[in-house]
Protein backbone atom coordinates (compact mmCIF):
# COMPACT_ATOMS: atom_id res chain seq x y z
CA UNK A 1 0.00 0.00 0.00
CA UNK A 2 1.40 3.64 -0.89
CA UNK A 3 0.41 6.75 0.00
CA UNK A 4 1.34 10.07 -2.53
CA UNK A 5 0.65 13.53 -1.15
CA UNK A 6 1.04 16.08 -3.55
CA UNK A 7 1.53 19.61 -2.23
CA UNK A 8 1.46 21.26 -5.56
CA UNK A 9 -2.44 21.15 -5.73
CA UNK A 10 -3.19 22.87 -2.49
CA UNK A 11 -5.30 25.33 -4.58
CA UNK A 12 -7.57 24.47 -7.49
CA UNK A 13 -5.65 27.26 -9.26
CA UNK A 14 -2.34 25.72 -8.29
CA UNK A 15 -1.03 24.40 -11.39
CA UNK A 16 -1.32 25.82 -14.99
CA UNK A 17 -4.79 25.24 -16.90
CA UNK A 18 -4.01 22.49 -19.23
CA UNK A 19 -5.56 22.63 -22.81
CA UNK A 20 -8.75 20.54 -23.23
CA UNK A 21 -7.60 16.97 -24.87
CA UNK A 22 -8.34 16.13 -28.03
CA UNK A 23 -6.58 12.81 -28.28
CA UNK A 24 -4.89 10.77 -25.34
CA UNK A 25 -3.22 7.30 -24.82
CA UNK A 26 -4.79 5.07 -22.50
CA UNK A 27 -2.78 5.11 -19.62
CA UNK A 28 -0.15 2.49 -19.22
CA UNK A 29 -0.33 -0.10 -16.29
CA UNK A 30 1.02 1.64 -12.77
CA UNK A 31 -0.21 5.21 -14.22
CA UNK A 32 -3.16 7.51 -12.87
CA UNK A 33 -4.48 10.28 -14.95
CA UNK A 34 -6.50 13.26 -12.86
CA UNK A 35 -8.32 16.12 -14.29
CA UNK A 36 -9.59 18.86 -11.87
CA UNK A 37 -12.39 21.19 -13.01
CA UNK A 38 -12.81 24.14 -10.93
CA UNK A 39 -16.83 26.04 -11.87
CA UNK A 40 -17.25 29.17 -9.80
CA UNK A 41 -20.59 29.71 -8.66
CA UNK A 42 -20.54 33.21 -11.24
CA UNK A 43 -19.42 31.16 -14.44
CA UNK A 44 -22.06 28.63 -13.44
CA UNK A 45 -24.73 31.37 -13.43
CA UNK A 46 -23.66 32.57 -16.72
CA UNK A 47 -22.02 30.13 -18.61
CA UNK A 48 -23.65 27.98 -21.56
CA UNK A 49 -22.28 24.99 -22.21
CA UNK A 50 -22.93 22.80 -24.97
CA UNK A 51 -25.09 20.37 -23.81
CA UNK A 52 -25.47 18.38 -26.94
CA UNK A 53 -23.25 15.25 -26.37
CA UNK A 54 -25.37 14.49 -22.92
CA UNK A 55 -27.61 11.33 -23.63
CA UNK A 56 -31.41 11.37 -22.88
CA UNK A 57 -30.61 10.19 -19.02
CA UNK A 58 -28.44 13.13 -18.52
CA UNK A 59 -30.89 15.16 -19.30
CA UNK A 60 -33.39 14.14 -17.79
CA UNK A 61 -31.37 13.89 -14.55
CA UNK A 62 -29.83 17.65 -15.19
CA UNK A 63 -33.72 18.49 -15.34
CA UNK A 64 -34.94 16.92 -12.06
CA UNK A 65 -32.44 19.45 -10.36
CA UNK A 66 -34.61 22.04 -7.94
CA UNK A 67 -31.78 24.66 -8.03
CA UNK A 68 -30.15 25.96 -11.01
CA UNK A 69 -26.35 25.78 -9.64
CA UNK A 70 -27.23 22.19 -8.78
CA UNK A 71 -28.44 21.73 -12.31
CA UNK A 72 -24.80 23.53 -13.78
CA UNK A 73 -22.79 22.02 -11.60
CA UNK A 74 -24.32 18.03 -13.04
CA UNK A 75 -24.10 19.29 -16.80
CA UNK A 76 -20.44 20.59 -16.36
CA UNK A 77 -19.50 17.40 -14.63
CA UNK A 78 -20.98 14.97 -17.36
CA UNK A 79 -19.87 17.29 -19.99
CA UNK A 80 -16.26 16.98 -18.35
CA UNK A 81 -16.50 13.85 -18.59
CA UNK A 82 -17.77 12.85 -21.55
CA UNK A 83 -14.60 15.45 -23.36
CA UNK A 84 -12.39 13.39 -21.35
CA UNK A 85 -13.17 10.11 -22.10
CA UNK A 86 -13.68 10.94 -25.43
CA UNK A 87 -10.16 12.11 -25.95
CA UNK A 88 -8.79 8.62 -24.25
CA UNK A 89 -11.40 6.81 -26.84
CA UNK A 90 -10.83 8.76 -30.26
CA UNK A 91 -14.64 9.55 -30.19
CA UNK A 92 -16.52 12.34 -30.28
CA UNK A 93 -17.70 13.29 -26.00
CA UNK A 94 -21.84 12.53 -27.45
CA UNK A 95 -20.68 9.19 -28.79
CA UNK A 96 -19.08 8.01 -25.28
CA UNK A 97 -21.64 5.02 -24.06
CA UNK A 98 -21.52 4.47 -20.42
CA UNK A 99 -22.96 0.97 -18.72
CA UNK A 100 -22.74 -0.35 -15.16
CA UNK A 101 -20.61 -3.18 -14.16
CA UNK A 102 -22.08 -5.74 -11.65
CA UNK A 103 -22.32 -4.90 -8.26
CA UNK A 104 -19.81 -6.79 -5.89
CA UNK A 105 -22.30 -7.40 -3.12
CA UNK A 106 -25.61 -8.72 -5.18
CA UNK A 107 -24.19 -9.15 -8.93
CA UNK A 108 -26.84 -6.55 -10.10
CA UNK A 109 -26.44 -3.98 -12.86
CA UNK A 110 -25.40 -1.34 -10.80
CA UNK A 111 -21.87 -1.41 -9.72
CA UNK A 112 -18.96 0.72 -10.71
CA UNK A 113 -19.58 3.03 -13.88
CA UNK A 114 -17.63 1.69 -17.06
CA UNK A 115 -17.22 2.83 -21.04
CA UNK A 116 -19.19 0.47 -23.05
CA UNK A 117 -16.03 -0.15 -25.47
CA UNK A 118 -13.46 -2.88 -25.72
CA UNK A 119 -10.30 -1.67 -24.23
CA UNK A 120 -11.20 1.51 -22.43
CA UNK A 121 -9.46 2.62 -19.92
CA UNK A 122 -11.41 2.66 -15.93
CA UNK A 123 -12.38 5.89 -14.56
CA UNK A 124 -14.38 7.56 -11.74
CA UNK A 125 -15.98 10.71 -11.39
CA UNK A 126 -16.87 12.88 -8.36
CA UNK A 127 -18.39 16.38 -7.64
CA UNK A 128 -18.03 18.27 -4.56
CA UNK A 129 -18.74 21.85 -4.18
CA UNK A 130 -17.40 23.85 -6.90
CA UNK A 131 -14.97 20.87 -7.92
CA UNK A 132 -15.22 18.07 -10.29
CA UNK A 133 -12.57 15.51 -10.60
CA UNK A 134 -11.95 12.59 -12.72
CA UNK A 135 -9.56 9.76 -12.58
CA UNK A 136 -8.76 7.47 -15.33
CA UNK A 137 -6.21 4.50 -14.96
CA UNK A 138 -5.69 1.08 -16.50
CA UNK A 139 -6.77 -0.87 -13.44
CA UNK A 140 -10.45 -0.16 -11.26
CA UNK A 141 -10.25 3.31 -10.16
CA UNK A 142 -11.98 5.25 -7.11
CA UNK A 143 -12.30 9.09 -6.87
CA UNK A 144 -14.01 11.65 -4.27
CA UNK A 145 -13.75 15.38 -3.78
CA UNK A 146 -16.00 16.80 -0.98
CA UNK A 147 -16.49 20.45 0.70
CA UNK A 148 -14.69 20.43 4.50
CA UNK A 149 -17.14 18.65 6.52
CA UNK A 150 -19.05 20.81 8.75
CA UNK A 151 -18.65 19.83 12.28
CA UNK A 152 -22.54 18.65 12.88
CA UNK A 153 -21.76 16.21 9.66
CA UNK A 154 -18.66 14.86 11.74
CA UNK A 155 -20.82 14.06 14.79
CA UNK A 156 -23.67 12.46 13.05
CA UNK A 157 -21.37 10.31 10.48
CA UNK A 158 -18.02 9.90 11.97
CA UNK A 159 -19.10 6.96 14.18
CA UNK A 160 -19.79 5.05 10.89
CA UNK A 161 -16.24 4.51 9.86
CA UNK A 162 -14.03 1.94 10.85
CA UNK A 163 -13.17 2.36 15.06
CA UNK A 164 -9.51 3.26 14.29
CA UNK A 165 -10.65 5.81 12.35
CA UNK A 166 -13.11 7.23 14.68
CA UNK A 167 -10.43 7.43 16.98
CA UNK A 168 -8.77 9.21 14.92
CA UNK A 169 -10.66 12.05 14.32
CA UNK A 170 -12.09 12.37 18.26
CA UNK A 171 -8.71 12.40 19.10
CA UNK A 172 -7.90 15.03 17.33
CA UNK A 173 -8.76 19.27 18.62
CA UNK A 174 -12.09 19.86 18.04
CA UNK A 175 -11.25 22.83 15.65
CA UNK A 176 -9.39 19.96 13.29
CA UNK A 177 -12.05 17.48 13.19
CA UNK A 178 -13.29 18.36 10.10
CA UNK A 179 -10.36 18.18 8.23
CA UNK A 180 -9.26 15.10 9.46
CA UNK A 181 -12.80 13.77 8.95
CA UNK A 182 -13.29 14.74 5.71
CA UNK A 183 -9.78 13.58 4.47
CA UNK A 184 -10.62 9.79 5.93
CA UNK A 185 -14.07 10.10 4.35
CA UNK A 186 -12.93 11.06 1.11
CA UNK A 187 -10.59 8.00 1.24
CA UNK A 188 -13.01 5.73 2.05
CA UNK A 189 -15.50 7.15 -0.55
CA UNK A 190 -12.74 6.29 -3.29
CA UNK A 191 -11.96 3.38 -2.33
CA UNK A 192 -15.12 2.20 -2.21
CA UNK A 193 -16.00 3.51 -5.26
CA UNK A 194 -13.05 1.65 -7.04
CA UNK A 195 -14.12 -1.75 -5.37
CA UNK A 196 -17.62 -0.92 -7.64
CA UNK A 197 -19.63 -1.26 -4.31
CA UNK A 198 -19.73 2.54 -3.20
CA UNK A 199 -21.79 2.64 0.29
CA UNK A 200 -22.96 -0.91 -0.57
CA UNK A 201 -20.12 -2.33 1.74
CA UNK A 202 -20.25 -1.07 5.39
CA UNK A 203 -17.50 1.91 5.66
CA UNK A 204 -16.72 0.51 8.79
CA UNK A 205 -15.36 -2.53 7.77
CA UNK A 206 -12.15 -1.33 6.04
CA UNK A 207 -9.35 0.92 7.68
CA UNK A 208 -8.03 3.96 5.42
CA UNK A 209 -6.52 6.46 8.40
CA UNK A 210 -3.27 7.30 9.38
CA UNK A 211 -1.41 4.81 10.63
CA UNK A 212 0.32 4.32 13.87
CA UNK A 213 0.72 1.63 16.70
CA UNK A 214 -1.44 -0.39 16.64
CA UNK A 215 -3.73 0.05 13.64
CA UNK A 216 -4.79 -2.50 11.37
CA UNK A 217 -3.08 -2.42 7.29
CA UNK A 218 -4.49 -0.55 4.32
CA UNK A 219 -6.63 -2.75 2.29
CA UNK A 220 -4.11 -4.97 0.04
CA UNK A 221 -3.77 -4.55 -2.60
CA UNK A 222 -4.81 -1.08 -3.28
CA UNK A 223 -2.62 2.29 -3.24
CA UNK A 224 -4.17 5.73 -2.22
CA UNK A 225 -3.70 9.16 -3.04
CA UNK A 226 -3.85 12.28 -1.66
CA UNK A 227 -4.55 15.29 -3.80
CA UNK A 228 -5.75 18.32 -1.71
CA UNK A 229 -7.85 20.69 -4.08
CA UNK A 230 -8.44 24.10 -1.68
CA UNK A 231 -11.12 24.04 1.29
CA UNK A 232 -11.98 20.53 0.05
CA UNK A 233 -10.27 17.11 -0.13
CA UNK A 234 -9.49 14.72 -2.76
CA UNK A 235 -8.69 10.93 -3.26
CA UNK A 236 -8.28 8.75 -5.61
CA UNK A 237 -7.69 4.81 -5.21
CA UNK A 238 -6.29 2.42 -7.50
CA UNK A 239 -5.89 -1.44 -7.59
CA UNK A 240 -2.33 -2.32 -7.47
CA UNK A 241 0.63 -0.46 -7.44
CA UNK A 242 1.42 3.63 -8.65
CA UNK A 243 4.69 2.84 -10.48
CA UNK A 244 4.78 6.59 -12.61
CA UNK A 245 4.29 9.84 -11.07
CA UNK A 246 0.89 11.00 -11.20
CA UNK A 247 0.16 14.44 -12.26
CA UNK A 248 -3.16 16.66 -11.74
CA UNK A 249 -4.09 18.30 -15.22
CA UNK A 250 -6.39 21.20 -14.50
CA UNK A 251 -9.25 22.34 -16.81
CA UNK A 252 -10.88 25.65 -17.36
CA UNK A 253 -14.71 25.79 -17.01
CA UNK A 254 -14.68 28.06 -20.75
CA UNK A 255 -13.33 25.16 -22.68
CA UNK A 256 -17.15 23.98 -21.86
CA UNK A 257 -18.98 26.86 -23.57
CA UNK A 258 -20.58 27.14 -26.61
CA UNK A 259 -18.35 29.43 -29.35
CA UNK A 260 -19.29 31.19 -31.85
């Protein structure tokens, strides 16, 4: 089990904005692609993005929304990454055909998200705030990126993780709870994610913390990463081992828009 921390993506606007791919190689055994979309609340409000390449379940998801930011911020994700995947598949983002592996725990058609093409690479998607990441790897891949929990949320769901963990985080001051709550939550959201089970399997059953005397292991087998995007956290979990450095590639929300 590894553990990467990269302190280059403290800030979603940490790195340079990378140019919206066109064409990608799948990524090689050992490697881990993440792209970070950051969509301020005010580009959200007035932004127009092509909405074309969603399929008919999109939008009719994007349409149940209540709110309108909550309504942006599902289009932008799926439009992400549908652009994305597109690029690692040669196709054009509207011609990217997602299915549902089987789930782990029953075997029904609703497990981890997958491309419907022979070959395609594994990814996972997540939306948090005002952040979207995606991770794309050879192997089963699990991504999360939440806001800093708020310190009711760490009282009502800490007691759910694993007892090492909750240890962890009552151990710590009250005024760092959060954090170290949220960054063993988004952990165990990934990894769970990349299993194909998500909240399926009991998030108490599986340690992610921080290690120390007497702790149990890491799940085997499986190597996590930290990637700290501003107020909120990020993981991302992959099965087997990280043998390339991985890099954060950073979108901007205009490559979404429509242009004249």
């Amino acid at each position: 089990m590894q553990l990467h921390l990269d302190p280059a993506a403290l800030r979603p606007d940490a790195s340079p904005v990378a140019p919206w791919p066109e064409a990608l190689p799948r990524p090689a055994e050992g490697a881990l692609d993440l792209w970070l979309l950051h969509t301020p609340d005010a580009w959200l409000r007035s932004a127009a993005p092509d909405r074309s390449p969603l399929d008919a379940d999109e939008r009719e998801r994007a349409e149940g929304f209540v709110h309108d930011l909550d309504r942006a911020k599902y289009v932008a994700a799926h439009l992400m990454l549908r652009r994305v995947l597109g690029a690692y598949l040669g196709v054009a983002p509207g011609e990217v055909e997602f299915t549902r592996e089987p789930c782990p725990c029953c075997g029904k058609p609703h497990g981890r998200p997958a491309v419907q093409a022979a070959g395609a690479p594994h990814f996972s998607m997540s939306h948090g705030g005002n952040l979207v990441l995606v991770g794309v790897a050879a192997a089963p891949v699990g991504v999360d990126t939440e806001q800093l929990a708020a310190g009711r949320t760490v009282d009502q769901v800490a007691q759910a993780l694993h007892p090492a963990e909750h240890r962890e985080v009552m151990a710590a001051p009250a005024v760092r709870r959060p954090a170290v709550f949220t960054r063993l939550w988004v952990r165990k959201e990934a990894y769970l994610k990349g299993l194909g089970t998500g909240l399926g399997r009991s998030p108490d059953l599986d340690y992610l913390g921080n290690g120390g005397p007497g702790t149990p292991p890491w799940p085997a087998g499986w190597t996590i990463v930290d990637v700290p995007v501003g107020a909120g956290h990020a993981a991302a979990a992959v099965r087997g081992p990280l043998t390339s450095r991985y890099e954060v590639k950073r979108l901007s929300p205009q490559g979404l828009c429509v242009t004249s």
